[in-house]
C-alpha atoms as a PDB file:
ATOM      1  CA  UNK A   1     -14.888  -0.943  -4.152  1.00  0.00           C
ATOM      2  CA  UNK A   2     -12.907   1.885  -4.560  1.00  0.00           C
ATOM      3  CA  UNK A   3      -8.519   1.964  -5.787  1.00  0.00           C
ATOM      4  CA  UNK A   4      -6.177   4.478  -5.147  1.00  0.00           C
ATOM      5  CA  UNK A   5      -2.434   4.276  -7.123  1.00  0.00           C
ATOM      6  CA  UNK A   6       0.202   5.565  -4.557  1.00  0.00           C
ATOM      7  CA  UNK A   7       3.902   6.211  -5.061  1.00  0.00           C
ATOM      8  CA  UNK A   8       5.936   4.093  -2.425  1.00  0.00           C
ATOM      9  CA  UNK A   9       9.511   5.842  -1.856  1.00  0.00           C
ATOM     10  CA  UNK A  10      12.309   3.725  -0.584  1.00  0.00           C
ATOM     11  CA  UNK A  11      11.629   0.468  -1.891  1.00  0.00           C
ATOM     12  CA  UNK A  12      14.906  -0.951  -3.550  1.00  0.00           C
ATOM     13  CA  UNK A  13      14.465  -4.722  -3.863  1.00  0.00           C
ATOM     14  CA  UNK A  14      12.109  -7.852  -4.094  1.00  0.00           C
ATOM     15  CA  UNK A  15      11.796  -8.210  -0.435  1.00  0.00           C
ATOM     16  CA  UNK A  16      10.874  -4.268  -0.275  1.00  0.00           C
ATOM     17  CA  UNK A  17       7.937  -5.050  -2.265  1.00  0.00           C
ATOM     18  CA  UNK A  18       7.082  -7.690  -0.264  1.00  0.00           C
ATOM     19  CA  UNK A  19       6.870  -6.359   2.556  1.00  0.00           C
ATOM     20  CA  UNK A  20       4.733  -3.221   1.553  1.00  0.00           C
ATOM     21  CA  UNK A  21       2.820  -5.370  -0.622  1.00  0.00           C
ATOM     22  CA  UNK A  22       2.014  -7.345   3.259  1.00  0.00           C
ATOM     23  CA  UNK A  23       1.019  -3.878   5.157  1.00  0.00           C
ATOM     24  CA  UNK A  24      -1.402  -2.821   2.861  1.00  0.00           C
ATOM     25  CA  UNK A  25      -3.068  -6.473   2.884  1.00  0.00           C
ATOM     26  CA  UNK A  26      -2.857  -6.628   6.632  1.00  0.00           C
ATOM     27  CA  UNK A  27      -5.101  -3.665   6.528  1.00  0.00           C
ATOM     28  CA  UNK A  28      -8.831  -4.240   7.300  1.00  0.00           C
ATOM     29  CA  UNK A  29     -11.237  -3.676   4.049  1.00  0.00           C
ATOM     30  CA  UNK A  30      -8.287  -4.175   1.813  1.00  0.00           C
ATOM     31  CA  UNK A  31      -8.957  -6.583  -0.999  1.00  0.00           C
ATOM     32  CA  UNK A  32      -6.331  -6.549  -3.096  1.00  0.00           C
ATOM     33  CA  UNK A  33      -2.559  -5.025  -3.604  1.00  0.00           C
ATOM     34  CA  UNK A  34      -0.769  -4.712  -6.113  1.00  0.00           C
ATOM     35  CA  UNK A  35       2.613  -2.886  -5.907  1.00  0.00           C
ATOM     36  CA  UNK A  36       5.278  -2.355  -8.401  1.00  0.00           C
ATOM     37  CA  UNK A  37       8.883  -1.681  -7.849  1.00  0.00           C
ATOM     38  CA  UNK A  38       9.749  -0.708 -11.356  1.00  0.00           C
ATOM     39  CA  UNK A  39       7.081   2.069 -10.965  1.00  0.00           C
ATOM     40  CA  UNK A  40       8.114   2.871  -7.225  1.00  0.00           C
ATOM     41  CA  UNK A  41       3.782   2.348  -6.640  1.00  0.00           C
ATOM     42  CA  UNK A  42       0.832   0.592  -5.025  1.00  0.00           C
ATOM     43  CA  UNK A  43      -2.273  -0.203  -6.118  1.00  0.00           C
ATOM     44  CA  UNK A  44      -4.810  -0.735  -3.420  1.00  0.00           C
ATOM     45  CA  UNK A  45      -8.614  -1.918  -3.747  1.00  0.00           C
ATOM     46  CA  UNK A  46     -10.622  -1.394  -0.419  1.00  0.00           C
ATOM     47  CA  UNK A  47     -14.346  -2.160   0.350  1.00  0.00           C
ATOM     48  CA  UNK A  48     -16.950   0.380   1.436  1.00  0.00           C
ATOM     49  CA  UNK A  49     -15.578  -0.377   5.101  1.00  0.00           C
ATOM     50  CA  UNK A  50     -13.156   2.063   4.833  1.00  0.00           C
ATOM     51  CA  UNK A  51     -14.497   5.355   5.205  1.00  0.00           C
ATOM     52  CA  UNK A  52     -11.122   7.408   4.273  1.00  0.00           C
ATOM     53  CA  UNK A  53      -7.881   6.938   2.015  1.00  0.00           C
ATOM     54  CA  UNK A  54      -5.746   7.458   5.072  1.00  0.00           C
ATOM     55  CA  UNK A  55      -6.935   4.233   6.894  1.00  0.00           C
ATOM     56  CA  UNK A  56      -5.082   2.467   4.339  1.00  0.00           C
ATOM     57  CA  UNK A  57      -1.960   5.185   4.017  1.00  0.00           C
ATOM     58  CA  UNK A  58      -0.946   4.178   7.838  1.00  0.00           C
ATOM     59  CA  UNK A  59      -0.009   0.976   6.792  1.00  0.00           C
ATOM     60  CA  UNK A  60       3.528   2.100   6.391  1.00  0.00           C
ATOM     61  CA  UNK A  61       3.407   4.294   9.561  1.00  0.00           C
ATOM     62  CA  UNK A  62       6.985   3.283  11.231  1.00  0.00           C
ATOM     63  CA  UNK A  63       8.411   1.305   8.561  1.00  0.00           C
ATOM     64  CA  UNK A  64      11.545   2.813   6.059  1.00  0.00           C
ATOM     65  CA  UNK A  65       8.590   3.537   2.949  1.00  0.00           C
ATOM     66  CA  UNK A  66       6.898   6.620   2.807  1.00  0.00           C
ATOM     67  CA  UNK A  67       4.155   7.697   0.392  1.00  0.00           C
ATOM     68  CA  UNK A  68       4.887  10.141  -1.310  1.00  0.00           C
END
């Protein structure tokens, strides 16, 4: 299991974190999120099935959050 700590830009509100908090899940080899909108960040466990961070980076790809 690896984490990586990313800093989400554009959340504002509950459902904000909601919804990133869903993309990242919806990702296969993610095992756990956990985002904060105080802290503008996500926390994101994967499995060894992901080879490379950016597999789980393009689950904001075409929504209104970016990484930053």
């Amino acid at each position: 299991m690896k984490t990586i700590q990313l800093q989400i830009e554009g959340m504002s509100c509950g459902h904000c974190k909601k919804h990133v908090e869903d993309a990242f899940a919806a990702k296969d080899g993610v095992s756990s999120v956990t985002v904060s909108l105080e802290e503008g960040s996500a926390a994101i466990t994967f499995d060894e099935n992901v080879t490379h961070e950016s597999q789980v980076k393009t689950a904001l790809n075409g929504s209104t959050y970016s990484i930053v």
